[in-house]
Protein backbone atom coordinates (compact mmCIF):
# COMPACT_ATOMS: atom_id res chain seq x y z
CA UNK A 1 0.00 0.00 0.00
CA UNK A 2 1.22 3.72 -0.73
CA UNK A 3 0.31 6.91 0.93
CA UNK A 4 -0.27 9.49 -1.75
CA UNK A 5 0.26 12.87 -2.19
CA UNK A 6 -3.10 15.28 -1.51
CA UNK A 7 -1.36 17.83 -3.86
CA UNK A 8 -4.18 17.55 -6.51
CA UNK A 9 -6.53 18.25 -3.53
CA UNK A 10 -5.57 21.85 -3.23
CA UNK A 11 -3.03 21.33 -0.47
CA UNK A 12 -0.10 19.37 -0.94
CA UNK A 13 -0.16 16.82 2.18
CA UNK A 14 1.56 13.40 3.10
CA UNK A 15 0.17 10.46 5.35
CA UNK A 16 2.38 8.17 6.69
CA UNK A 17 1.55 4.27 5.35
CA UNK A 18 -1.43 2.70 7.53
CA UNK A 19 -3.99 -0.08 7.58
CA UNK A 20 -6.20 2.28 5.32
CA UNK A 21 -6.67 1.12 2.09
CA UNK A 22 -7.04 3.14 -1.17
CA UNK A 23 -6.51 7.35 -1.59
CA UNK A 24 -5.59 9.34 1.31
CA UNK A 25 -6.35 13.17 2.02
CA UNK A 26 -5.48 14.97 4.73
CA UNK A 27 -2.44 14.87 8.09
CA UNK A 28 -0.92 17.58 6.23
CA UNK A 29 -0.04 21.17 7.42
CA UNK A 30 -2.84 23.92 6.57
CA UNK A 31 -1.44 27.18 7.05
CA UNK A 32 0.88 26.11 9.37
CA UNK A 33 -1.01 24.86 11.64
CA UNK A 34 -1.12 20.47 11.65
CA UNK A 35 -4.43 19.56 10.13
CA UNK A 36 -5.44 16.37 11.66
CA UNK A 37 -8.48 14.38 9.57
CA UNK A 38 -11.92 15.41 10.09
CA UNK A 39 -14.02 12.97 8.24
CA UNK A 40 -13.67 9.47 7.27
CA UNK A 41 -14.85 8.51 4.19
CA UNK A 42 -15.77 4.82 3.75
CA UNK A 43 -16.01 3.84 0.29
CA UNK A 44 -14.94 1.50 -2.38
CA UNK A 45 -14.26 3.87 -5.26
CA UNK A 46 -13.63 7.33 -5.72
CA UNK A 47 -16.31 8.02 -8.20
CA UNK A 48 -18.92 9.87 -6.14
CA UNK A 49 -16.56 10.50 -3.06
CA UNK A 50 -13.43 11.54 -4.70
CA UNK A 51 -15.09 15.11 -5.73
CA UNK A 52 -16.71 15.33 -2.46
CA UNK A 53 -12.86 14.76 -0.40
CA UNK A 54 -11.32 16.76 -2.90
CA UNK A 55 -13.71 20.12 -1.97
CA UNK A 56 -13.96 19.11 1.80
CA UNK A 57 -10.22 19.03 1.28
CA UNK A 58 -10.51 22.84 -0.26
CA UNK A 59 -12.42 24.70 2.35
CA UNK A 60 -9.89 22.82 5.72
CA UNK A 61 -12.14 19.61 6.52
CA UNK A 62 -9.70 17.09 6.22
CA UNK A 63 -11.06 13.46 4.87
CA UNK A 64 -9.37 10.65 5.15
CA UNK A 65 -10.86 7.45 2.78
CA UNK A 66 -10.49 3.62 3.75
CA UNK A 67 -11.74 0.97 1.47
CA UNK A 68 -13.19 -1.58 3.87
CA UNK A 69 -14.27 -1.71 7.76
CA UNK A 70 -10.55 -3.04 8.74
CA UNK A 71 -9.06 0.63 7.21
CA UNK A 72 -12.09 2.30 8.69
CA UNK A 73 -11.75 0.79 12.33
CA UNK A 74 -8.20 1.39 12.27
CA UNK A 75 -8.28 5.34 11.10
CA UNK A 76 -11.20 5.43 13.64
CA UNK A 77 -8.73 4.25 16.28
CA UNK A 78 -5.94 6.52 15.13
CA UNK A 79 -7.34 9.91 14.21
CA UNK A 80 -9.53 12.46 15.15
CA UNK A 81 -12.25 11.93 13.13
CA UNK A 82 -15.38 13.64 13.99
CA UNK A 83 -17.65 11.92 11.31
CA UNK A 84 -18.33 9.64 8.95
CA UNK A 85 -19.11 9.76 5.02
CA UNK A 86 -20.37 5.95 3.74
CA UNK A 87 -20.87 5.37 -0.23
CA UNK A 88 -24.54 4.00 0.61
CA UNK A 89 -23.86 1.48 -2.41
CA UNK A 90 -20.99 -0.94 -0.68
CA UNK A 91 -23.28 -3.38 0.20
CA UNK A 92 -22.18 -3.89 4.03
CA UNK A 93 -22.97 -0.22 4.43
CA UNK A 94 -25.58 -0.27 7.12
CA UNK A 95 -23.96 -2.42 9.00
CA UNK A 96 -20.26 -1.74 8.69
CA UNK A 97 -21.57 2.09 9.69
CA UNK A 98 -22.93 0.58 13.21
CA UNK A 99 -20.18 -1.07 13.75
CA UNK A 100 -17.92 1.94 13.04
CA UNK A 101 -20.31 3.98 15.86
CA UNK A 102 -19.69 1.14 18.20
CA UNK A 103 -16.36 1.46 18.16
CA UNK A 104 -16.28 5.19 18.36
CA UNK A 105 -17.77 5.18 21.86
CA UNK A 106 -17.87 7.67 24.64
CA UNK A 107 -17.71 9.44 21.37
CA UNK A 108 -20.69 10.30 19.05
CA UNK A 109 -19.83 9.54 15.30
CA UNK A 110 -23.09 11.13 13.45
CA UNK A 111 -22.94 9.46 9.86
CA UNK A 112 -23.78 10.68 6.67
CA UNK A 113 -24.52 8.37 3.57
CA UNK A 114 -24.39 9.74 0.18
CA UNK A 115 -25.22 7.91 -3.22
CA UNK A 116 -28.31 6.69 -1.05
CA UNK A 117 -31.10 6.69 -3.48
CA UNK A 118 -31.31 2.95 -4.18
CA UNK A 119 -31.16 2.33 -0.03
CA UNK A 120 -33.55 0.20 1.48
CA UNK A 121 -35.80 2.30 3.69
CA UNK A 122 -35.22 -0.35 6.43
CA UNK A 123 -31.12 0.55 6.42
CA UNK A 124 -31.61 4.33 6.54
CA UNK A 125 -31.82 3.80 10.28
CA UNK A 126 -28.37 3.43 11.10
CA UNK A 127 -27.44 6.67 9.09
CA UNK A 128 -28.47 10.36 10.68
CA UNK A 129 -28.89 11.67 6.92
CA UNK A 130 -29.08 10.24 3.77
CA UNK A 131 -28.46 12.22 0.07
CA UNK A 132 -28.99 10.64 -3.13
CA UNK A 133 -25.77 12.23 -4.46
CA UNK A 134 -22.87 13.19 -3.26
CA UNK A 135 -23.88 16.96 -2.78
CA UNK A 136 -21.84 19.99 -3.14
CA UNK A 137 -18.59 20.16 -0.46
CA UNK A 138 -20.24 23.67 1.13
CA UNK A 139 -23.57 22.20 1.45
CA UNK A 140 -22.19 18.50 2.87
CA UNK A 141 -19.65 20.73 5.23
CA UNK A 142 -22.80 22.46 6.56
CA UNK A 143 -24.55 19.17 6.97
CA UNK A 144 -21.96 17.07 8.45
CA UNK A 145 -21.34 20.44 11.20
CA UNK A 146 -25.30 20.44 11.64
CA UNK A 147 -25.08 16.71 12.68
CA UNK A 148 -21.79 16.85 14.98
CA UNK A 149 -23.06 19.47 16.79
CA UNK A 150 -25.96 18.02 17.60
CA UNK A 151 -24.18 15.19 18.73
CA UNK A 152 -22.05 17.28 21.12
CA UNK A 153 -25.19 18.84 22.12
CA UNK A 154 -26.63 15.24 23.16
CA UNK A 155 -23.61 14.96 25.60
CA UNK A 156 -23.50 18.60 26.80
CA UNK A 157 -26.66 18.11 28.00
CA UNK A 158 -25.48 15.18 30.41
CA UNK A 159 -22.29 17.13 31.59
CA UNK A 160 -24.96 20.26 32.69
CA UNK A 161 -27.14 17.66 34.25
CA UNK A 162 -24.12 16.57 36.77
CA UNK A 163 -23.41 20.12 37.22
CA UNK A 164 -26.59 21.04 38.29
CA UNK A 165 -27.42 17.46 39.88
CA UNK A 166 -23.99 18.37 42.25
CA UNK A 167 -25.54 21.05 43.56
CA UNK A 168 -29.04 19.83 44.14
CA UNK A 169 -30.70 20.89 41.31
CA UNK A 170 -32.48 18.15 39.05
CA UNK A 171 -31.66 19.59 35.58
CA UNK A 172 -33.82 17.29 33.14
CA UNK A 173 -34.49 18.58 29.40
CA UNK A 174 -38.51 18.78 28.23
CA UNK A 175 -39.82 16.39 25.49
CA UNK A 176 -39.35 18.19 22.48
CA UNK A 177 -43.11 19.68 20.98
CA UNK A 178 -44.94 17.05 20.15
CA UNK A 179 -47.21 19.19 17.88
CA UNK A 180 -46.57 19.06 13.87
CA UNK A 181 -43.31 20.62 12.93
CA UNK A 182 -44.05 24.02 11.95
CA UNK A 183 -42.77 25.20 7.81
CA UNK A 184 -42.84 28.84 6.92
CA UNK A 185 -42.65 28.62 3.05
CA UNK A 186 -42.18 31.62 1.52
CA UNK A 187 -42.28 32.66 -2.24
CA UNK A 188 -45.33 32.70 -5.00
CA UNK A 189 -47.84 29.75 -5.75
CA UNK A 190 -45.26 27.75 -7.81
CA UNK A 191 -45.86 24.90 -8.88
CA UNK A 192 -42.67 23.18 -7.49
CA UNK A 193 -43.46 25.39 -4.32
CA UNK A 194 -46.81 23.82 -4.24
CA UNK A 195 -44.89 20.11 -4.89
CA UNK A 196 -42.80 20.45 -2.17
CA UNK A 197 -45.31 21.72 0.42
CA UNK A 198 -47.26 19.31 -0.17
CA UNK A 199 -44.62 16.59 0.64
CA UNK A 200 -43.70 18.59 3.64
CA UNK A 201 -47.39 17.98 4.61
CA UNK A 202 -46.79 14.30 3.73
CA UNK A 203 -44.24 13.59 5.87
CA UNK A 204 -46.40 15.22 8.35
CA UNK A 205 -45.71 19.15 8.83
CA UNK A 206 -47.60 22.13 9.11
CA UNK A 207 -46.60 24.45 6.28
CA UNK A 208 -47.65 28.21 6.64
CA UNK A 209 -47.32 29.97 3.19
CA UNK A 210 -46.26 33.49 2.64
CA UNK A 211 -46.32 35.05 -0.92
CA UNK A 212 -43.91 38.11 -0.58
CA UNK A 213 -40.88 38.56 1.87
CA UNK A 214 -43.18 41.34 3.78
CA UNK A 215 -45.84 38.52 4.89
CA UNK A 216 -43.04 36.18 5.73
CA UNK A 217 -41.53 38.71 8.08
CA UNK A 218 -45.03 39.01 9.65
CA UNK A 219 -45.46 35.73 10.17
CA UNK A 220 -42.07 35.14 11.62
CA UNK A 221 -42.79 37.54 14.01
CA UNK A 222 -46.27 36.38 14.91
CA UNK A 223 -45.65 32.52 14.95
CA UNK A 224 -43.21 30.36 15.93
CA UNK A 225 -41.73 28.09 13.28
CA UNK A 226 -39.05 25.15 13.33
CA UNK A 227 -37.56 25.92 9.61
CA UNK A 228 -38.43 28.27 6.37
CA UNK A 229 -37.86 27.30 3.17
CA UNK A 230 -37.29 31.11 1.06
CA UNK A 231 -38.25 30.62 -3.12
CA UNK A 232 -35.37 31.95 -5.25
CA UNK A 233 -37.13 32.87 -8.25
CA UNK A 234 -35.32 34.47 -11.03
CA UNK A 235 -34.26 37.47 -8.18
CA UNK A 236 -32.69 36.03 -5.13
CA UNK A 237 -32.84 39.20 -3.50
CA UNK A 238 -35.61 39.07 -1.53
CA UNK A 239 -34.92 35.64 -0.37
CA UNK A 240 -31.29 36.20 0.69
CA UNK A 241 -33.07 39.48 2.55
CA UNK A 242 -35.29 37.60 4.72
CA UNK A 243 -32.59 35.29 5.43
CA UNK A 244 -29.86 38.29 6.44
CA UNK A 245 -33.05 39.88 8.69
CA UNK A 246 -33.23 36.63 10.49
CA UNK A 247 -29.57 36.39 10.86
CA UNK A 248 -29.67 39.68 12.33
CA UNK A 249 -32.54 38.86 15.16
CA UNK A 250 -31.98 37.11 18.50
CA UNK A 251 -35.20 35.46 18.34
CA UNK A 252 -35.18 33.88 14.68
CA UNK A 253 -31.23 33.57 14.26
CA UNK A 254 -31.11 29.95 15.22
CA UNK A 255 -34.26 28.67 12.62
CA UNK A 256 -33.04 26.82 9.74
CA UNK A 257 -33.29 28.52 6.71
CA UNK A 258 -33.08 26.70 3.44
CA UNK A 259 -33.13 27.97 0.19
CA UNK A 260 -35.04 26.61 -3.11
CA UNK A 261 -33.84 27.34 -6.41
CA UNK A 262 -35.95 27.72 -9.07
CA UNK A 263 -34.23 26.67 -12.25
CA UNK A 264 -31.25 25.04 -13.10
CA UNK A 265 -29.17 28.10 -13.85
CA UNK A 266 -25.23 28.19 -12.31
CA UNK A 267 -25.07 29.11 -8.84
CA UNK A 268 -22.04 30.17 -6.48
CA UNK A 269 -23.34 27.42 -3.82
CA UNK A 270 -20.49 28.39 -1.30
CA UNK A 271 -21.17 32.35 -1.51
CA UNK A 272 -25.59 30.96 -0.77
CA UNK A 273 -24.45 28.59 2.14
CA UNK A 274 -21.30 31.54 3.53
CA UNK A 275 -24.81 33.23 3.59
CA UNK A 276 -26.28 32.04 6.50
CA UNK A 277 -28.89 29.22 4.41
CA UNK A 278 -28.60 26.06 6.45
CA UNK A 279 -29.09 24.21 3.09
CA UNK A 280 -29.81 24.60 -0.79
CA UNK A 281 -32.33 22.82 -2.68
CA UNK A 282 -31.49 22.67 -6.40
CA UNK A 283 -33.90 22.03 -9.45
CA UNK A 284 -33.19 18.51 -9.76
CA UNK A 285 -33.41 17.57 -6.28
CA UNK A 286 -36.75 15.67 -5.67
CA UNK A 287 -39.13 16.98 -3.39
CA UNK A 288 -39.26 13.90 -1.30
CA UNK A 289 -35.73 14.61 -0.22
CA UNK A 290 -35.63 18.00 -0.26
CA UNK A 291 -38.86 17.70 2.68
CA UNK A 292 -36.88 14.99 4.44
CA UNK A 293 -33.83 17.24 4.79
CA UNK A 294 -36.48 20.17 6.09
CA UNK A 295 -37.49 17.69 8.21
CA UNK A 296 -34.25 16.57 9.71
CA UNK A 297 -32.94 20.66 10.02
CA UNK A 298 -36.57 21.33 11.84
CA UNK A 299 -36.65 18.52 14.04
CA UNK A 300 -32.86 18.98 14.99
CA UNK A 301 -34.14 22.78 15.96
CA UNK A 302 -37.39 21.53 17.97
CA UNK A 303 -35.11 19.19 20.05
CA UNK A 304 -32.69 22.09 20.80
CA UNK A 305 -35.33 24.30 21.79
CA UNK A 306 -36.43 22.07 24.61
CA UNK A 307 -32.51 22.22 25.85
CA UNK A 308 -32.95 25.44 25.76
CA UNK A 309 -36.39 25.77 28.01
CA UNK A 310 -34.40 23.36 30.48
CA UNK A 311 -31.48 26.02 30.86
CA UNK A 312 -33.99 29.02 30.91
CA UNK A 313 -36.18 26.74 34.24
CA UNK A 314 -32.75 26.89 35.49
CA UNK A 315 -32.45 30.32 36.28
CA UNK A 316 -34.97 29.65 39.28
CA UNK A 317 -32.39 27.42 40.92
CA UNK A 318 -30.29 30.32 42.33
CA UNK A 319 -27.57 28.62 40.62
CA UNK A 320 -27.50 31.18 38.08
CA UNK A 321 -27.02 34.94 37.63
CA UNK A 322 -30.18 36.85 38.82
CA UNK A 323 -29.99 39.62 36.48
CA UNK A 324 -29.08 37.63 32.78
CA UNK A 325 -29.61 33.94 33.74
CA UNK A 326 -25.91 33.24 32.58
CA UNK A 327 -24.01 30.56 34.52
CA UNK A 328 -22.40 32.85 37.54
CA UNK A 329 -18.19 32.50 38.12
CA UNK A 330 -18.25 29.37 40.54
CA UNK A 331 -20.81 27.35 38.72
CA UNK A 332 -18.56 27.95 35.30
CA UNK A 333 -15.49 26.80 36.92
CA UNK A 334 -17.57 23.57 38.40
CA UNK A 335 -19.19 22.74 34.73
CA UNK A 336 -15.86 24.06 32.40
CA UNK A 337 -14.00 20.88 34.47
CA UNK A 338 -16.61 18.89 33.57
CA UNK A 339 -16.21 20.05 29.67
CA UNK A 340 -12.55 19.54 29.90
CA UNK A 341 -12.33 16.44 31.04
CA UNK A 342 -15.38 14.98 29.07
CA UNK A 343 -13.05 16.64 25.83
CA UNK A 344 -10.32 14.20 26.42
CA UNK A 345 -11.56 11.53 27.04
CA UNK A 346 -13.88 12.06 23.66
CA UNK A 347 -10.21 13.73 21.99
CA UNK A 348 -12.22 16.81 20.72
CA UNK A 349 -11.10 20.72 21.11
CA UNK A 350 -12.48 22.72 23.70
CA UNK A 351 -11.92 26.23 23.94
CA UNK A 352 -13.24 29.02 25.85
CA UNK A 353 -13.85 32.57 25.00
CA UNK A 354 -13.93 36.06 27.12
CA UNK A 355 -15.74 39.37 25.77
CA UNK A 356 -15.08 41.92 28.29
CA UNK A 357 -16.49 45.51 27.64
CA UNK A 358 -14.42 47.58 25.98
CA UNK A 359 -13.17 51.18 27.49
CA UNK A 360 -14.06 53.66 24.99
CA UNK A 361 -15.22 57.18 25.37
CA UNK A 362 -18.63 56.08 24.53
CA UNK A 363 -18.88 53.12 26.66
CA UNK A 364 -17.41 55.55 29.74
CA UNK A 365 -20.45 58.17 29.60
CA UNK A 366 -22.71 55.54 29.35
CA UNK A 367 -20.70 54.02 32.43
CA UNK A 368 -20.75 57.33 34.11
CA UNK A 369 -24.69 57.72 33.81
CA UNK A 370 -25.31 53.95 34.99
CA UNK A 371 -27.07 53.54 31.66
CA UNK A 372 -24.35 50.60 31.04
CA UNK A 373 -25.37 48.45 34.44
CA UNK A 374 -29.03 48.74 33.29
CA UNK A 375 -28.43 47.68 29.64
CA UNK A 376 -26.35 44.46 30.89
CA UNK A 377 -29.23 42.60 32.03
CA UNK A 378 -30.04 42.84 28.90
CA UNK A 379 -26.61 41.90 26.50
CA UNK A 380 -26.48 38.73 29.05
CA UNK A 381 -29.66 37.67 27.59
CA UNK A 382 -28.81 38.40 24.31
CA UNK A 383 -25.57 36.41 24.32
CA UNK A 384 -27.52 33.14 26.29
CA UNK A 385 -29.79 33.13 22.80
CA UNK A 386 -26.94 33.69 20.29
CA UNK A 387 -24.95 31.13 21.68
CA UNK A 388 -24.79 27.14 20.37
CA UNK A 389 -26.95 25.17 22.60
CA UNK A 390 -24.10 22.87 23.50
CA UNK A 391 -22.14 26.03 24.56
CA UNK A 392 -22.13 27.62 27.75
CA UNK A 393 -22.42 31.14 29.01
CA UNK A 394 -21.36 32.75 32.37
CA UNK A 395 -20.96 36.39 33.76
CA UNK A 396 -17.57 36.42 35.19
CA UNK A 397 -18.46 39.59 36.38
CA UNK A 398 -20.05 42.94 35.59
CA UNK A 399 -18.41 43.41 32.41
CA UNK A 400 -16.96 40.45 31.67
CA UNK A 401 -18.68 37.29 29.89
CA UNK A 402 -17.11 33.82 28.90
CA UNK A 403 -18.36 30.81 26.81
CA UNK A 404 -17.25 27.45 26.89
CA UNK A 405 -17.24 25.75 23.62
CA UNK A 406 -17.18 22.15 23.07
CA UNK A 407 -15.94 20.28 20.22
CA UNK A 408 -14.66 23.82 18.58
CA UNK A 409 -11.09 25.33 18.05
CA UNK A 410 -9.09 28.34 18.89
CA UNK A 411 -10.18 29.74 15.20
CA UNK A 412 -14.09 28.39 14.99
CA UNK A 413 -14.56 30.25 18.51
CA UNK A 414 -13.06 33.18 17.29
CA UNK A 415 -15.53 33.11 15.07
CA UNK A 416 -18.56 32.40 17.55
CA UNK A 417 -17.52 35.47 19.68
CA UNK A 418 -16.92 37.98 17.00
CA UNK A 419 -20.28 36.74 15.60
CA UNK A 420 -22.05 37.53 19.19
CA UNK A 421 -20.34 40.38 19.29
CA UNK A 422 -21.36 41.87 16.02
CA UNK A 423 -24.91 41.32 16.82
CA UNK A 424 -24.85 43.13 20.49
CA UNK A 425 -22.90 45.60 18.55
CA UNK A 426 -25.86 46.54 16.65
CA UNK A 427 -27.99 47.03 19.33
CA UNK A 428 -28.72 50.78 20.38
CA UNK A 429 -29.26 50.86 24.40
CA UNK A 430 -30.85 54.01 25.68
CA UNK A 431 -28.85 56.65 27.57
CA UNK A 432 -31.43 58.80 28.88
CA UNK A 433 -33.45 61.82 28.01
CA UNK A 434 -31.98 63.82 25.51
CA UNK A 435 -28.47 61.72 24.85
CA UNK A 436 -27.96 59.65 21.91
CA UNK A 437 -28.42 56.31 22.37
CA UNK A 438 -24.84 53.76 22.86
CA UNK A 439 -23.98 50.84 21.44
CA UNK A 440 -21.59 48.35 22.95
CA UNK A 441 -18.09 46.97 21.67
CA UNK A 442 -16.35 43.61 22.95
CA UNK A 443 -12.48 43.11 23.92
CA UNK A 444 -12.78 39.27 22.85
CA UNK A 445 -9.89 36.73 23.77
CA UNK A 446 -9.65 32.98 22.86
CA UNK A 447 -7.96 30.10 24.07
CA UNK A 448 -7.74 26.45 22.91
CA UNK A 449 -7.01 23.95 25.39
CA UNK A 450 -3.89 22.61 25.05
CA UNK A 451 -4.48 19.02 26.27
CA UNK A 452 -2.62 19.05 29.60
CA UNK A 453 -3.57 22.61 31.24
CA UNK A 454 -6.04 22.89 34.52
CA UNK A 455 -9.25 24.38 33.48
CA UNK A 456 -8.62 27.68 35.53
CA UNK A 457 -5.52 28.09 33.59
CA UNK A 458 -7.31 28.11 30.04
CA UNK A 459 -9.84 30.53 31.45
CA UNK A 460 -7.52 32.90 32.82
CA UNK A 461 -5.41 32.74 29.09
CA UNK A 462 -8.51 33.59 27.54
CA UNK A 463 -8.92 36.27 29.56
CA UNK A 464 -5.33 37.94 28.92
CA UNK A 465 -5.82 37.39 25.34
CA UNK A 466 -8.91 39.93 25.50
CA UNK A 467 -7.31 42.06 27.69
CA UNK A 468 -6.95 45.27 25.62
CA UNK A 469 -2.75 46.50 24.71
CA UNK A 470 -2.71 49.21 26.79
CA UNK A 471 -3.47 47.35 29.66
């Protein structure tokens, strides 16, 4: 067996010689930095997963491919891999994919299958999505992230439980809504909009129609919905507005938004999905599967919304911060162990960031007034609904908040706080009669746990990373 070159993947890359059989991406050096494999691909060709590795490749998510369960179990056992990509046509798939979760255990391997559409409806169980193709590398990235973090989410929820349950508090999530799943679908009486609302109805939804972007925003401000599913039409404009207004609210950031093309014309799927659209249906896609993925993004959303309503009951356990409902300093330090620890033994990333309150002119009138103690009540309970639902917020202290983030690295929660930080930053908060109003700006520091370090020593790097220079 020889370990190939990834070169022709974008990034030139060696492996050293394993038990995987076949083509090898990834263990190569991305920016300088050591890029460990993400995803294992199990397949026995290269014809539908070779284009798939090569654009994973592309955008950072290293793949790694074995040819049987052997090469799979033994990559499994090596590497880092945080899921798993099965050609649905070898025909041991279904069953060399539970075995392959079996042996990933305390750690959750979510499992994708492409080239599924001639897969017996019986053997879908043992995969948490299913594509008939192999799907475009932004769109299977945004997929395969969808389904790890709810996996991560699944055990964050049993770390806060023995948090909580240490300190006397019984901290048990709600059964998800058992109602229908609720569909906004918004764009004109098509007839492929028609088609696929009416399989969303089929596989047993409640779809809410809304003809032009202004009754769509009325509606998602009137009802509560699990996904929306925007119409492209021959002007995407409207549709990627109603998706950037969403992105932009508290309430309706976290709702799945996928959008449906209309025709077959060439798109730029990466620029759609760097968007903010948790998926893209295209013209050929049947309507069948295009409901089934609604159905998996919407159900995936109900379930974290009852994690959420178990945090939020938590607030009356005096565990918490009276005034935002954020984790308080002590009970942090208590559940970021936990997190640590749990991240070993699974050998995923944890990191934690700190936005502390930056000391501009602005911010010290507002300071000066005591307009900025009122309007921190309110940023803490902005940042507790921006946040992941496996990640966890805490008020360090007046001005200072931190978030623990599972199964993420130093640059992905970068990202995270300099999203939440954006969005409180475009919040006005009032200053009193006759002053303009303020807005509020984050110092934001990151650290990625290094493997070996005590959890108080992470936190406390984090915090001198957003400590600002002149300090």
């Amino acid at each position: 067996m020889r370990a190939r070159r990834s070169g022709e993947c974008g990034v030139a890359a060696r492996v050293r010689p394993r038990l995987w059989s076949g083509r090898f991406w990834g263990s190569g050096k991305l920016g300088g930095v050591k890029a460990e494999p993400r995803i294992l691909v199990l397949a026995a060709e290269d014809s539908v997963v070779g284009p798939l590795c090569h654009g994973l490749d592309a955008i950072g998510w290293r793949t790694v491919t074995a040819r049987g369960l052997g090469g799979a179990l033994s990559a499994l056992g090596d590497l880092p891999v945080e899921a798993l990509v099965v050609d649905a046509r070898l025909a041991d798939a279904p069953r060399w994919t539970e075995a392959l979760k079996s042996a990933a255990l305390p750690r959750a391997l979510p499992a994708l299958a492409v080239a599924a559409s001639g897969l017996a409806p019986g053997d879908r169980a043992s995969f948490d999505l299913a594509m008939s193709g192999a799907g475009h590398p932004a769109q299977v990235r945004l997929r395969l992230e969808s389904l790890m973090r709810g996996a991560v989410a699944e055990e964050e929820i049993a770390l806060r439980a023995a948090t909580f349950g240490a300190r006397g508090v019984h901290l048990q999530p709600d059964a998800p809504d058992a109602s229908p799943l609720r569909v906004l679908a918004a764009g004109p009486p098509d007839r492929r909009v028609l088609a696929l609302s009416n399989a969303l109805e089929a596989a047993g939804c409640e779809v809410v129609a809304a003809p032009t972007p202004y009754t769509a925003f009325d509606y998602l401000h009137e009802r509560a919905f699990d996904a929306a599913v925007l119409w492209s039409g021959p002007d995407r404009a409207p549709a990627q507005s109603i998706a950037a207004g969403m992105r932009r609210n508290t309430r309706l950031q976290q709702i799945p938004v996928v959008l449906y093309l209309s025709g077959e014309d060439p798109v730029d799927l990466t620029d759609l999905y760097g968007r903010g659209f948790a998926d893209v249906a295209e013209a050929t896609v049947p309507e069948a599967e295009t409901a089934d993925r609604i159905v998996s993004l919407a159900r995936t959303y109900r379930e974290h919304q009852a994690v959420r309503r178990a945090l939020e009951a938590a607030r009356a356990s005096g565990l918490t911060d009276p005034a935002t409902g954020l984790f308080t300093d002590d009970l942090f330090a208590a559940h970021l162990g936990r997190v640590v620890e749990a991240a070993s033994t699974r050998r995923r990333p944890i990191s934690v960031s700190i936005l502390r309150v930056s000391q501009n002119q602005e911010l010290r009138l507002a300071r000066e007034g005591g307009w900025l103690n009122r309007a921190l009540p309110q940023i803490g309970a902005m940042i507790s609904r921006l946040i992941r639902v496996e990640d966890t917020a805490a008020r360090l202290s007046p001005e200072v908040f931190a978030l623990a983030l599972p199964a993420t690295d130093a640059v992905e929660a970068r990202l995270v706080a300099d999203r939440i930080a954006a969005v409180v930053g475009c919040t006005a908060f009032d200053a009193g009669p006759g002053a303009r109003p303020f807005t509020v700006a984050f110092d934001v520091g990151v650290a990625q746990h290094d493997g070996v370090e005590r959890p108080a020593a992470l936190l406390e790097r984090a915090a001198r990373s957003s400590a600002p220079a002149s300090a």
